[in-house]
PDB file of N, CA and C in Angstrom:
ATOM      1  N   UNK A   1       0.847  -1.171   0.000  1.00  0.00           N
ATOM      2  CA  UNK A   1       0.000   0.000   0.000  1.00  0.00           C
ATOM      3  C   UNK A   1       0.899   1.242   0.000  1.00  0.00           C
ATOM      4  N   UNK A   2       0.215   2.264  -0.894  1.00  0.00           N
ATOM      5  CA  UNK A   2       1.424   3.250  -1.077  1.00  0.00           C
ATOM      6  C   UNK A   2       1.542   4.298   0.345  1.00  0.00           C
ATOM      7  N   UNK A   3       2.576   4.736   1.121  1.00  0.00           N
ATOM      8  CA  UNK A   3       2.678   5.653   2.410  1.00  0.00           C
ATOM      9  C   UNK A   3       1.612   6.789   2.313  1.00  0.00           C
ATOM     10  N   UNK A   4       0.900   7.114   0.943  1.00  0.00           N
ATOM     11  CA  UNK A   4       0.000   8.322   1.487  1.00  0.00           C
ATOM     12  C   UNK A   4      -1.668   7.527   1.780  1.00  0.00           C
ATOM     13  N   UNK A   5      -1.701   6.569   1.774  1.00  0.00           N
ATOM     14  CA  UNK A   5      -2.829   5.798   1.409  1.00  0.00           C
ATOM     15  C   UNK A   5      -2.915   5.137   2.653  1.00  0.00           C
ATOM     16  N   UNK A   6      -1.944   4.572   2.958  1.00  0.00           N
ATOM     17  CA  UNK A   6      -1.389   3.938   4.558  1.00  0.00           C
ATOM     18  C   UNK A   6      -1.713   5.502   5.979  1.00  0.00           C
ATOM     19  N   UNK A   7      -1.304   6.465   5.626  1.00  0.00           N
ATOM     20  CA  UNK A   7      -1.354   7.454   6.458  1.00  0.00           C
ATOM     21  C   UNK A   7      -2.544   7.645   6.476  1.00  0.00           C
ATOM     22  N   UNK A   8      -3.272   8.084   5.213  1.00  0.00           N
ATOM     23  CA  UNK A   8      -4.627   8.342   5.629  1.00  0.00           C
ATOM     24  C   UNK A   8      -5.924   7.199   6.079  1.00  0.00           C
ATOM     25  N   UNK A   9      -5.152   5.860   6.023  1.00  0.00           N
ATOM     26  CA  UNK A   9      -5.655   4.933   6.490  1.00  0.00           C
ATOM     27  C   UNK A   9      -5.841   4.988   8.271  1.00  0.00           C
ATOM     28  N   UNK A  10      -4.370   5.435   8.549  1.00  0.00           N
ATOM     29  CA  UNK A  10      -4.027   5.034  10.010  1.00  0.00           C
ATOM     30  C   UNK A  10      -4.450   6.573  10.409  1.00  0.00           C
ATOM     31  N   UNK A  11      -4.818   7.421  10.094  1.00  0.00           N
ATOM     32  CA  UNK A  11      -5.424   8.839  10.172  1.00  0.00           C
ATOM     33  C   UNK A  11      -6.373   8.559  10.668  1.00  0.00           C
ATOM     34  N   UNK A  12      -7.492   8.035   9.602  1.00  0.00           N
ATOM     35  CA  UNK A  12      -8.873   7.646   9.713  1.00  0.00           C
ATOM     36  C   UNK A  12      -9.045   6.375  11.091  1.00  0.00           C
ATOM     37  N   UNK A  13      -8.360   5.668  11.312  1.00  0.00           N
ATOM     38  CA  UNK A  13      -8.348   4.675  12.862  1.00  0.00           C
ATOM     39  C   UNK A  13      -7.929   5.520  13.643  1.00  0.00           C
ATOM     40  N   UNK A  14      -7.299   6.568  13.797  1.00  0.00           N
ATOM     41  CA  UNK A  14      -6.979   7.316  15.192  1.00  0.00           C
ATOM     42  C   UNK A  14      -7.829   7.943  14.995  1.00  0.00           C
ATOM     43  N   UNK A  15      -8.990   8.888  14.027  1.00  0.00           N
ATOM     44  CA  UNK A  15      -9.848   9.552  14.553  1.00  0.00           C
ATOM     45  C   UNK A  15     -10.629   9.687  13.986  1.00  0.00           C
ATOM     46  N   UNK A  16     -11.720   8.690  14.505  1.00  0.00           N
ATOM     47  CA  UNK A  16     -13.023   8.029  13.852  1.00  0.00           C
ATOM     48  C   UNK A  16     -13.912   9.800  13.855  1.00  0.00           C
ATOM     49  N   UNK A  17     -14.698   8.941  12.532  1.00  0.00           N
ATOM     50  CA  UNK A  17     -15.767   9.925  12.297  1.00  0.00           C
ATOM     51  C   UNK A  17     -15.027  11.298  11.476  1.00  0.00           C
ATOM     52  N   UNK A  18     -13.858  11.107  11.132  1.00  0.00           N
ATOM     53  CA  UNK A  18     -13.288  12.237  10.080  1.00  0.00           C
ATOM     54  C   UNK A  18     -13.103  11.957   9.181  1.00  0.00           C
ATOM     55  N   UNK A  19     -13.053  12.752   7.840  1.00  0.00           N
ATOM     56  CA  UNK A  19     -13.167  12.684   6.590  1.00  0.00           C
ATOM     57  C   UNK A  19     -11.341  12.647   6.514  1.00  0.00           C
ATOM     58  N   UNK A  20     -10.480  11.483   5.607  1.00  0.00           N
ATOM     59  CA  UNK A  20      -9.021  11.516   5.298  1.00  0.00           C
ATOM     60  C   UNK A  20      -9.319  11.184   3.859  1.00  0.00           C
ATOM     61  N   UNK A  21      -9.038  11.918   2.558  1.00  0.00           N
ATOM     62  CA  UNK A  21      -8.708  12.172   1.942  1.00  0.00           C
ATOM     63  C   UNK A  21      -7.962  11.368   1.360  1.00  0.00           C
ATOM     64  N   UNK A  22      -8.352  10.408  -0.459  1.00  0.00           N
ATOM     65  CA  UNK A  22      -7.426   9.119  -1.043  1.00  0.00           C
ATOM     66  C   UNK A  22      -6.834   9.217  -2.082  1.00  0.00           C
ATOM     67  N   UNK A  23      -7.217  10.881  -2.493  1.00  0.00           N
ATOM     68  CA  UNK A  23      -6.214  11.822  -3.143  1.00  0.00           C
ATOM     69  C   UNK A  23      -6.564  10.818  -4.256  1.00  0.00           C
ATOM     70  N   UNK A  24      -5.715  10.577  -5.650  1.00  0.00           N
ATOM     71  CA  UNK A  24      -5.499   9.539  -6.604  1.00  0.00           C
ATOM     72  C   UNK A  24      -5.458   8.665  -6.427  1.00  0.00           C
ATOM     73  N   UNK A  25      -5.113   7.960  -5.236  1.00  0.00           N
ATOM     74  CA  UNK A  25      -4.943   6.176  -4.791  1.00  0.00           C
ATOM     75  C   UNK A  25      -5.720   6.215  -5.202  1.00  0.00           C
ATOM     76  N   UNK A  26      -6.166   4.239  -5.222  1.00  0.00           N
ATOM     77  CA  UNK A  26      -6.596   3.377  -5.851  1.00  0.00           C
ATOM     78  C   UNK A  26      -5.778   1.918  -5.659  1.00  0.00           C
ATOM     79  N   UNK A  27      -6.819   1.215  -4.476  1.00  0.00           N
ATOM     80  CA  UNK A  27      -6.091  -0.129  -3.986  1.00  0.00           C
ATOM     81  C   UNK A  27      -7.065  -0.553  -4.489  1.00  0.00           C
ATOM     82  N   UNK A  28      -7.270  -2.175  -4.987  1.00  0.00           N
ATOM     83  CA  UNK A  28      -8.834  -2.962  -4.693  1.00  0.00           C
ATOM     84  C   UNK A  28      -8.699  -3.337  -3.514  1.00  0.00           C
ATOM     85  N   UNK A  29     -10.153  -3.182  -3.062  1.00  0.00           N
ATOM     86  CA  UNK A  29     -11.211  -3.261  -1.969  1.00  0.00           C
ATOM     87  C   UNK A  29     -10.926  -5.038  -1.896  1.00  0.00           C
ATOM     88  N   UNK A  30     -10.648  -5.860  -2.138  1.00  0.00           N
ATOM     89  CA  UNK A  30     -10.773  -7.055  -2.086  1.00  0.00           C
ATOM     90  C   UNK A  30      -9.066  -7.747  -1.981  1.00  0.00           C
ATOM     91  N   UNK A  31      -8.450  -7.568  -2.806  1.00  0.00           N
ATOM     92  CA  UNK A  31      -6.749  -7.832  -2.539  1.00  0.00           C
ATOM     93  C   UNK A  31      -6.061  -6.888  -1.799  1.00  0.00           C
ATOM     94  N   UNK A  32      -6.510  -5.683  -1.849  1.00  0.00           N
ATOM     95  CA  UNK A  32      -5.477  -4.353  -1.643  1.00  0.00           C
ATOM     96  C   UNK A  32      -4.204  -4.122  -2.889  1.00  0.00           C
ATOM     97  N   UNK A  33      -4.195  -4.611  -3.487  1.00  0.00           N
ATOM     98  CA  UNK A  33      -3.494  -4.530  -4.628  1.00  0.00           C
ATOM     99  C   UNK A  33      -3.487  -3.182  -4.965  1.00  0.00           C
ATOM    100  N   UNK A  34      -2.256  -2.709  -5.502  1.00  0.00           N
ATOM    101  CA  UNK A  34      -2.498  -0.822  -5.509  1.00  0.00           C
ATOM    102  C   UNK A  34      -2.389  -0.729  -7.102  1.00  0.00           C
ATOM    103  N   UNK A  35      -3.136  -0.390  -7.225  1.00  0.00           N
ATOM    104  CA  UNK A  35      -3.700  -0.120  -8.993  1.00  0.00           C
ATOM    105  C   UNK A  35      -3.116   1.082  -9.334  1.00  0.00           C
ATOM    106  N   UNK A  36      -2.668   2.101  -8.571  1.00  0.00           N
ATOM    107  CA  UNK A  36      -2.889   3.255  -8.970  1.00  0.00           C
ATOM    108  C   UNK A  36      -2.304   4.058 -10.258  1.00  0.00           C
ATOM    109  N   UNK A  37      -1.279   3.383 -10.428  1.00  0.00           N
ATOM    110  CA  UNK A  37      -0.269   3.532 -11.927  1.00  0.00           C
ATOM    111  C   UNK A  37      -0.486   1.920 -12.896  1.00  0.00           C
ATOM    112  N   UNK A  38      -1.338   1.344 -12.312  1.00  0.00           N
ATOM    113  CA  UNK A  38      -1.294   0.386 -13.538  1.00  0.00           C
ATOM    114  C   UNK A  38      -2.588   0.884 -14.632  1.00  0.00           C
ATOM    115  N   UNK A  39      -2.289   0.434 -15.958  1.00  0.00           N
ATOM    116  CA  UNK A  39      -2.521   0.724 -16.833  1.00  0.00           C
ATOM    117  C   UNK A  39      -3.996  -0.412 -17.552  1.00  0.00           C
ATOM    118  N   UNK A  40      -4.000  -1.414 -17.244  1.00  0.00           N
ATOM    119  CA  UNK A  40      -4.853  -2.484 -17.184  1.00  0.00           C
ATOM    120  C   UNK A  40      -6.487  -2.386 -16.864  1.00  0.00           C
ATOM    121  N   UNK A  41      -6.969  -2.335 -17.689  1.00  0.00           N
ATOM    122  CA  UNK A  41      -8.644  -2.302 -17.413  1.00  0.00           C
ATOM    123  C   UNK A  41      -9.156  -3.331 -16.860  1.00  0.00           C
ATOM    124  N   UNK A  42     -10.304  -3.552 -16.579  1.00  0.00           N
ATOM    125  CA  UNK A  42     -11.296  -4.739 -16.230  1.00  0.00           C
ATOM    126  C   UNK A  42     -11.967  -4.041 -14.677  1.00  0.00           C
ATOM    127  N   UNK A  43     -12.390  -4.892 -14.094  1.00  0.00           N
ATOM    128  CA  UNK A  43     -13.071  -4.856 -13.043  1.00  0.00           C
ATOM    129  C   UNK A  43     -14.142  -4.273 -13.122  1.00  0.00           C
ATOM    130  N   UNK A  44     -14.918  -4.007 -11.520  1.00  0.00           N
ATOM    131  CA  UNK A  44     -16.249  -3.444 -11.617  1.00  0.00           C
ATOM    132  C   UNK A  44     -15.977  -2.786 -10.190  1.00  0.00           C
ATOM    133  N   UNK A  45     -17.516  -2.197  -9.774  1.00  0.00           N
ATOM    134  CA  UNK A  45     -17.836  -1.700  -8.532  1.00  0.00           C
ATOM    135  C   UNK A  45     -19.082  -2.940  -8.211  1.00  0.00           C
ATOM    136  N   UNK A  46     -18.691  -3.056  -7.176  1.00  0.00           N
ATOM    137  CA  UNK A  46     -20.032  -3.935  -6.772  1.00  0.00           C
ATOM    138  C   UNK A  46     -20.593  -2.882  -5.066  1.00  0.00           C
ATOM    139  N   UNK A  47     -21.801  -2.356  -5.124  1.00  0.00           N
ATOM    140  CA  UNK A  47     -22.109  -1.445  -4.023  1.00  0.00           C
ATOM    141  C   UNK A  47     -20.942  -0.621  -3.797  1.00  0.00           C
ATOM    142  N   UNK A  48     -20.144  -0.275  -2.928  1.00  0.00           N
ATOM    143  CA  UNK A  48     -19.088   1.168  -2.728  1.00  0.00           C
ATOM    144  C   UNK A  48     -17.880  -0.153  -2.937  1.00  0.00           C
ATOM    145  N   UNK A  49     -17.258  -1.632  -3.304  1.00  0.00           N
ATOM    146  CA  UNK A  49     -16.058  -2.290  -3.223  1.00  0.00           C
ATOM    147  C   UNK A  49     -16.079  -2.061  -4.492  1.00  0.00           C
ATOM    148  N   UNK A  50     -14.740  -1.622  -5.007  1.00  0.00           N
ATOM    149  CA  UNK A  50     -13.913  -1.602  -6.242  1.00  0.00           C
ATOM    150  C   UNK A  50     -13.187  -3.189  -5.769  1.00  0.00           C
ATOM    151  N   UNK A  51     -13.686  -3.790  -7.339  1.00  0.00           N
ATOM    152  CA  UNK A  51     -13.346  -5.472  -7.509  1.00  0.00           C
ATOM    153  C   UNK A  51     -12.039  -4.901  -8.833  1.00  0.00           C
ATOM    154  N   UNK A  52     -11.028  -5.353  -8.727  1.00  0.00           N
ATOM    155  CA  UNK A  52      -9.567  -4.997  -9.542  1.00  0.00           C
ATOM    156  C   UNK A  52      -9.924  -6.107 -10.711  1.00  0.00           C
ATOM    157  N   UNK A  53      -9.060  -5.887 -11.917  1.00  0.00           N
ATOM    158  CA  UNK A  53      -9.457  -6.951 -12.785  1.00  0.00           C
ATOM    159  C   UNK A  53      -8.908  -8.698 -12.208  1.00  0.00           C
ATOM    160  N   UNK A  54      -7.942  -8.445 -11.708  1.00  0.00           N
ATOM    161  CA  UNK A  54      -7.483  -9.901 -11.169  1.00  0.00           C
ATOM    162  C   UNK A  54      -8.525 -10.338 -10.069  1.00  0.00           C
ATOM    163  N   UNK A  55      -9.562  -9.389  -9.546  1.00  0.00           N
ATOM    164  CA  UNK A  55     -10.670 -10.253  -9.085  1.00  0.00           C
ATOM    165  C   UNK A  55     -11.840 -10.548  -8.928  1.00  0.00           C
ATOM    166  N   UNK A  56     -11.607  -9.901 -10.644  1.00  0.00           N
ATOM    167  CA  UNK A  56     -13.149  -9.599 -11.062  1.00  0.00           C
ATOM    168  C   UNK A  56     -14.355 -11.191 -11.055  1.00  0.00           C
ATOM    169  N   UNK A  57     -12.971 -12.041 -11.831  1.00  0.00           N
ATOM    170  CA  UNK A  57     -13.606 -13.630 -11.909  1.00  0.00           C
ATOM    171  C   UNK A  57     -14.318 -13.996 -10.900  1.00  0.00           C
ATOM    172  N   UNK A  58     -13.306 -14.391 -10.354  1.00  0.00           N
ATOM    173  CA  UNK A  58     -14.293 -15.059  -9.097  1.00  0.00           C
ATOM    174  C   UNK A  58     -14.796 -14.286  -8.215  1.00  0.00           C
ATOM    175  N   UNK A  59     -15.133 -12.725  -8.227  1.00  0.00           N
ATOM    176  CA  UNK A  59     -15.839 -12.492  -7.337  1.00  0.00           C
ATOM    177  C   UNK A  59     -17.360 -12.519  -8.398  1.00  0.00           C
ATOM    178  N   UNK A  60     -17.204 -12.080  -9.577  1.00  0.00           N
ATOM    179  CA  UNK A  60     -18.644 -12.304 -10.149  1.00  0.00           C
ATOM    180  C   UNK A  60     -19.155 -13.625  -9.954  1.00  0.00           C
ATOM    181  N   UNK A  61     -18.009 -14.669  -9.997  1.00  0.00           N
ATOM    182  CA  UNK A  61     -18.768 -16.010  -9.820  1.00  0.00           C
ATOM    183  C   UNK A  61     -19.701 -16.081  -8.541  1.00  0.00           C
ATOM    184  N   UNK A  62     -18.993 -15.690  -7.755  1.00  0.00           N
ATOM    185  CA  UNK A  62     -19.598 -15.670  -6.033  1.00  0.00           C
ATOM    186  C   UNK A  62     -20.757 -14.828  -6.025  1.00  0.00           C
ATOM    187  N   UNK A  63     -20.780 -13.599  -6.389  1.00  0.00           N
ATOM    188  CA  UNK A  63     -21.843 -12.961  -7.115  1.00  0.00           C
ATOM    189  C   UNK A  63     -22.981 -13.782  -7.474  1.00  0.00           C
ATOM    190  N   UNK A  64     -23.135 -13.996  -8.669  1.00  0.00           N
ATOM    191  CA  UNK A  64     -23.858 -15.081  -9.384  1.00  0.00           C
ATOM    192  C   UNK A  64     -23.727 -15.788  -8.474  1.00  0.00           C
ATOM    193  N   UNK A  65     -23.568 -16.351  -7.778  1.00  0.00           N
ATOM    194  CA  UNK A  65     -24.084 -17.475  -6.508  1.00  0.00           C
ATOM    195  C   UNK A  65     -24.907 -17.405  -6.049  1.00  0.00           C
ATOM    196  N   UNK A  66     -25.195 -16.168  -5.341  1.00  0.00           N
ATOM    197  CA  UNK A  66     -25.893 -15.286  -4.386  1.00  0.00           C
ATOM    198  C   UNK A  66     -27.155 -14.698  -5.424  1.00  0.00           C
ATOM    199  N   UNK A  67     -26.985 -14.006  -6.556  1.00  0.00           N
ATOM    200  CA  UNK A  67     -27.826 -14.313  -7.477  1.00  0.00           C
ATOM    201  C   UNK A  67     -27.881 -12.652  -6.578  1.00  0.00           C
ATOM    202  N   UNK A  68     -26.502 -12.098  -7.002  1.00  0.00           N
ATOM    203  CA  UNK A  68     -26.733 -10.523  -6.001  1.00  0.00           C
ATOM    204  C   UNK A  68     -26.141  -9.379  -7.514  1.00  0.00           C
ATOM    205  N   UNK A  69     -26.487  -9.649  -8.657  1.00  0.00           N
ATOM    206  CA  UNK A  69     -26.103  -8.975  -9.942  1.00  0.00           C
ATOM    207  C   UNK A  69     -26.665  -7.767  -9.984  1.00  0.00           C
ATOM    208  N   UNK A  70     -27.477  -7.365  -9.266  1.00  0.00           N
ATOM    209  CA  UNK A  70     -28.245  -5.665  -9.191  1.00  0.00           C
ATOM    210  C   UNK A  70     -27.099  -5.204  -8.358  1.00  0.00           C
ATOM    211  N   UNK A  71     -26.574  -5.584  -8.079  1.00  0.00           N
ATOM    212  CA  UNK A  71     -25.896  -4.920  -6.940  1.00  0.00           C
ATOM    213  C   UNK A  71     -24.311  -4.212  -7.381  1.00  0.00           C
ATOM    214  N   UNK A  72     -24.138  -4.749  -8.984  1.00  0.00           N
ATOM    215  CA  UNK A  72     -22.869  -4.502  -9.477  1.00  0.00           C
ATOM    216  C   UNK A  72     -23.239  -2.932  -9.809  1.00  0.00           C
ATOM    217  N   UNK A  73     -22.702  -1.994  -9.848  1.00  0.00           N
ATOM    218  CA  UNK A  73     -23.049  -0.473  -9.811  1.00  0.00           C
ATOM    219  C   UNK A  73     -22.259  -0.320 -11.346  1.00  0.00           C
ATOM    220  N   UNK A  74     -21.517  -0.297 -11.514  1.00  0.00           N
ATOM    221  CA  UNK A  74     -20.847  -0.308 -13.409  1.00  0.00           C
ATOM    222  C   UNK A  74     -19.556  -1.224 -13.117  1.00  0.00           C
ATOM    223  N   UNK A  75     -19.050  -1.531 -14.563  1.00  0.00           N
ATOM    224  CA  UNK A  75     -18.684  -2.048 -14.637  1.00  0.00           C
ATOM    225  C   UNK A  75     -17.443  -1.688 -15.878  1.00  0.00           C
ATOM    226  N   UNK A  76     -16.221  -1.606 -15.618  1.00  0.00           N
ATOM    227  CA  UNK A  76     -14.946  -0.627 -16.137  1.00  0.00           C
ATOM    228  C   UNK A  76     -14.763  -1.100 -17.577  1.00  0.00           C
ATOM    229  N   UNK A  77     -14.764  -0.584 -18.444  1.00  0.00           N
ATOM    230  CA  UNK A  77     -13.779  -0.744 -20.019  1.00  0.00           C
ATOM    231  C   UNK A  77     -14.210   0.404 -20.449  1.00  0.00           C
ATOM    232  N   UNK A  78     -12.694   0.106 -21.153  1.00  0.00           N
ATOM    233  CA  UNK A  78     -12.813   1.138 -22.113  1.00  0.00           C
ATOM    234  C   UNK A  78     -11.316   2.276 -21.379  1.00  0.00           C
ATOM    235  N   UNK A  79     -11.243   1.975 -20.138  1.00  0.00           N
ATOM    236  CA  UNK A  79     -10.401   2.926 -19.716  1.00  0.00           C
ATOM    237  C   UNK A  79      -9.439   2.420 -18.313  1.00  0.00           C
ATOM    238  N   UNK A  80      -8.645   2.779 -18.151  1.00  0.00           N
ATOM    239  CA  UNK A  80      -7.800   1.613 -16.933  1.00  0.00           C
ATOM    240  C   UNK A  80      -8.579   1.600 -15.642  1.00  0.00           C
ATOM    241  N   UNK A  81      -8.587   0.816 -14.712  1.00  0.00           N
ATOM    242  CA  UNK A  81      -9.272   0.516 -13.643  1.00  0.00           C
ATOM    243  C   UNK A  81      -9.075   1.607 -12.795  1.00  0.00           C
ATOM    244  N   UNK A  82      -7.818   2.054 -12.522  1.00  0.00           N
ATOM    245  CA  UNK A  82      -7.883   2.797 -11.702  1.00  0.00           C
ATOM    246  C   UNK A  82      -8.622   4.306 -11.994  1.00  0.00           C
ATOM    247  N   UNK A  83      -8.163   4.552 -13.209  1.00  0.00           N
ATOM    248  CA  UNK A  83      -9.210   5.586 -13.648  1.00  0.00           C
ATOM    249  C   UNK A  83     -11.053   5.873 -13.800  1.00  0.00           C
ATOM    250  N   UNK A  84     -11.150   4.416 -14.102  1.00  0.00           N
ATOM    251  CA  UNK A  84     -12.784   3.961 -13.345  1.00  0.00           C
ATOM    252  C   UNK A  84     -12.655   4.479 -11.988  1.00  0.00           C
ATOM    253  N   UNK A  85     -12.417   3.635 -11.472  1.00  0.00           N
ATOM    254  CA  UNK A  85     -12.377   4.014  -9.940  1.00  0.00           C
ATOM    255  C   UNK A  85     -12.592   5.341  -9.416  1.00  0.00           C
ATOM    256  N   UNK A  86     -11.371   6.669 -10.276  1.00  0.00           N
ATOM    257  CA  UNK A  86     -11.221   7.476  -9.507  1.00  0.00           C
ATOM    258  C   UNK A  86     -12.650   8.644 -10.129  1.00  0.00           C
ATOM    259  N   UNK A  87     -13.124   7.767 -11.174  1.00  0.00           N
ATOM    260  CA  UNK A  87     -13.816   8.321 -12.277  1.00  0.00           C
ATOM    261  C   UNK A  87     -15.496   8.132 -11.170  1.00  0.00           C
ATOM    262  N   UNK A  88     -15.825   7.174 -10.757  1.00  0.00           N
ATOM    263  CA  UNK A  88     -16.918   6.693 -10.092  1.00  0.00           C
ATOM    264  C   UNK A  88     -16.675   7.127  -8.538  1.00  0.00           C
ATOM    265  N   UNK A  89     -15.596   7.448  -7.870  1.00  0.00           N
ATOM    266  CA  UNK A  89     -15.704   7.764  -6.526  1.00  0.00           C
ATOM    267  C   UNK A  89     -15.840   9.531  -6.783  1.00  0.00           C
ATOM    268  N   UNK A  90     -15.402   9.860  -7.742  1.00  0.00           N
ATOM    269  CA  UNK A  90     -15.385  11.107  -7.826  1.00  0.00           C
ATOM    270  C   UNK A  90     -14.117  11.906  -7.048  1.00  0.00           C
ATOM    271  N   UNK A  91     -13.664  13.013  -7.415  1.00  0.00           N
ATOM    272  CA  UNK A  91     -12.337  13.929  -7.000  1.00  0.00           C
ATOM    273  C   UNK A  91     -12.163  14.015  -5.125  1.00  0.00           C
ATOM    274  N   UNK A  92     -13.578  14.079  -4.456  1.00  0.00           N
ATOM    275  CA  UNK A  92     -13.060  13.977  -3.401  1.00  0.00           C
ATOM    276  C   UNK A  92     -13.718  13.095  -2.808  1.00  0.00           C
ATOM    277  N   UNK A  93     -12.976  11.822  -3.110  1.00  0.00           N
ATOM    278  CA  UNK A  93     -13.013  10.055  -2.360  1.00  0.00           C
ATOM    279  C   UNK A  93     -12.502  10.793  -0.864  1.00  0.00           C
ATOM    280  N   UNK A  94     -12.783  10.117   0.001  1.00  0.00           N
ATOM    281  CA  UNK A  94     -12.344   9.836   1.138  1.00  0.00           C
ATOM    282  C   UNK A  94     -12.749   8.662   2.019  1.00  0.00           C
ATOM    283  N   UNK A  95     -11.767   8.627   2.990  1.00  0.00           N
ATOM    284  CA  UNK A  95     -11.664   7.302   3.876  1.00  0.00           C
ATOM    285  C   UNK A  95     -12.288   8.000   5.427  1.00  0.00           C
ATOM    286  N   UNK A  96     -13.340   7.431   5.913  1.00  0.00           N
ATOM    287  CA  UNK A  96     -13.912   7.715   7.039  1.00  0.00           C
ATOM    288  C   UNK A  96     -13.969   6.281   8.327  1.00  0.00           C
ATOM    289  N   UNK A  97     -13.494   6.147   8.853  1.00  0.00           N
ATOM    290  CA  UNK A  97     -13.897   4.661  10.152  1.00  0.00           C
ATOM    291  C   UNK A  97     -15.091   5.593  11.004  1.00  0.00           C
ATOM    292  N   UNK A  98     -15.960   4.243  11.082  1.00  0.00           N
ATOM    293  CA  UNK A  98     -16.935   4.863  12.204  1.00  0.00           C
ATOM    294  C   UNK A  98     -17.013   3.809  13.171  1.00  0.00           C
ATOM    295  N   UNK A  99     -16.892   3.919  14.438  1.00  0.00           N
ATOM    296  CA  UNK A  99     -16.838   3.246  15.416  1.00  0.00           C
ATOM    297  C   UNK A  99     -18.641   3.321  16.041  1.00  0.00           C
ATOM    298  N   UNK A 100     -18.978   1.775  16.478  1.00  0.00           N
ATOM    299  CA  UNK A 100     -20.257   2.260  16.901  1.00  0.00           C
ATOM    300  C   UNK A 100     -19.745   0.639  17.951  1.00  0.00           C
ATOM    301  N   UNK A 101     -20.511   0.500  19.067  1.00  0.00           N
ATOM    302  CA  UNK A 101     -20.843  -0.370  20.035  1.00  0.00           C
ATOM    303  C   UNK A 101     -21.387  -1.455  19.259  1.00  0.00           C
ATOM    304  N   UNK A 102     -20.882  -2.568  19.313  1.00  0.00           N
ATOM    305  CA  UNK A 102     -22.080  -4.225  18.644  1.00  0.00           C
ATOM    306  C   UNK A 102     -23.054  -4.249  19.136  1.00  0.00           C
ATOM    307  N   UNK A 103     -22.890  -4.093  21.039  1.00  0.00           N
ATOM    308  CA  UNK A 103     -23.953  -4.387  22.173  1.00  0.00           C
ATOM    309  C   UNK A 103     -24.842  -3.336  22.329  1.00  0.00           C
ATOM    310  N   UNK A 104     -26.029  -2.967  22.911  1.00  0.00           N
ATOM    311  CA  UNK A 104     -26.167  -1.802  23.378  1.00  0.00           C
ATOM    312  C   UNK A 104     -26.077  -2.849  24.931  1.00  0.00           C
ATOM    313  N   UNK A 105     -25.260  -1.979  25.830  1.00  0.00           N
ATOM    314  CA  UNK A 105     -25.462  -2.331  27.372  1.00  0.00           C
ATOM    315  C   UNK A 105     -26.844  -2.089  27.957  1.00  0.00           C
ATOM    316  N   UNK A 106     -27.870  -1.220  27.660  1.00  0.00           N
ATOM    317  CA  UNK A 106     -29.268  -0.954  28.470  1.00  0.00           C
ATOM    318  C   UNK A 106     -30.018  -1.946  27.707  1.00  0.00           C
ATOM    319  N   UNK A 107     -30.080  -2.720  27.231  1.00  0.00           N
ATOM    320  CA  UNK A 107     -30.364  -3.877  26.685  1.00  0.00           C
ATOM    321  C   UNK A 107     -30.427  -5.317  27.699  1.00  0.00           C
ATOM    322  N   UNK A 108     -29.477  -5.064  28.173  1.00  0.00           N
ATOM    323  CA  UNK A 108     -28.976  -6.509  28.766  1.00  0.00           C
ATOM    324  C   UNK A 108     -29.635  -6.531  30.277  1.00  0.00           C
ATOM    325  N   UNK A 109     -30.649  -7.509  29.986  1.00  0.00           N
ATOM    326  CA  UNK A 109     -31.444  -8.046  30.744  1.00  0.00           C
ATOM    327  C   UNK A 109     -31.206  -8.399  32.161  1.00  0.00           C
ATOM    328  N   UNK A 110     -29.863  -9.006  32.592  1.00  0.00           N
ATOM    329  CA  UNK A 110     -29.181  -9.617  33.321  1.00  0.00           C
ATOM    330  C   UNK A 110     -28.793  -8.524  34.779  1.00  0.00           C
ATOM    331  N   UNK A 111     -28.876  -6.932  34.057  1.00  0.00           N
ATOM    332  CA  UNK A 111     -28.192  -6.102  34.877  1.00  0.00           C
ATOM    333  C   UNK A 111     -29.889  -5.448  35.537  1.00  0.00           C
ATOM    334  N   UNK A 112     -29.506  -5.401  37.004  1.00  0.00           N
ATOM    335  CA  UNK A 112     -30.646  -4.925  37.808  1.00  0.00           C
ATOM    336  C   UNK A 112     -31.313  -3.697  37.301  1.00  0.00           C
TER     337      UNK A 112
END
């Protein structure tokens, strides 16, 4: 992963709920593979995961499993992946973590 992509990664885990900024990056959502200077088309978006062309296969297969094909949002040619990508997230992509509780504690029955 390239150091500005990594920073605003580890940005976004120290302080949930802020907008960090992915500038031109371009990893897939599924390998982390960093696309960002490769030249190579294929892939898709499936809901907000950018699928890279090396995993486009078998994730459509798995896809088609699930029988979840509405769910592919477009799908890249014609122009390199990463440029899809930066083309469909639009100029200001950013990386946000949101931290929320699994449990709610006033829930739990057990406590008087």
């Amino acid at each position: 992963m390239r150091d500005e992509l990594k920073a605003a990664w580890d940005g976004a885990f120290d302080h949930p709920g802020e907008k960090f900024p992915v500038g031109r990056a371009v990893v897939c959502d599924i390998c982390d593979k960093d696309w960002t200077d490769d030249p190579r088309s294929g892939g898709f978006l499936f809901v907000s995961k950018a699928y890279c062309p090396d995993c486009a296969v078998e994730g459509l297969r798995t896809i088609k499993k699930y029988k979840e094909e509405r769910y592919i949002v477009a799908i890249c040619g014609g122009e390199s992946f990463a440029d899809f990508v930066r083309r469909m997230r639009g100029p200001d992509a950013f990386i946000r973590v949101t931290v929320d509780k699994l449990f709610d504690d006033t829930d739990d029955e057990s406590d008087p």
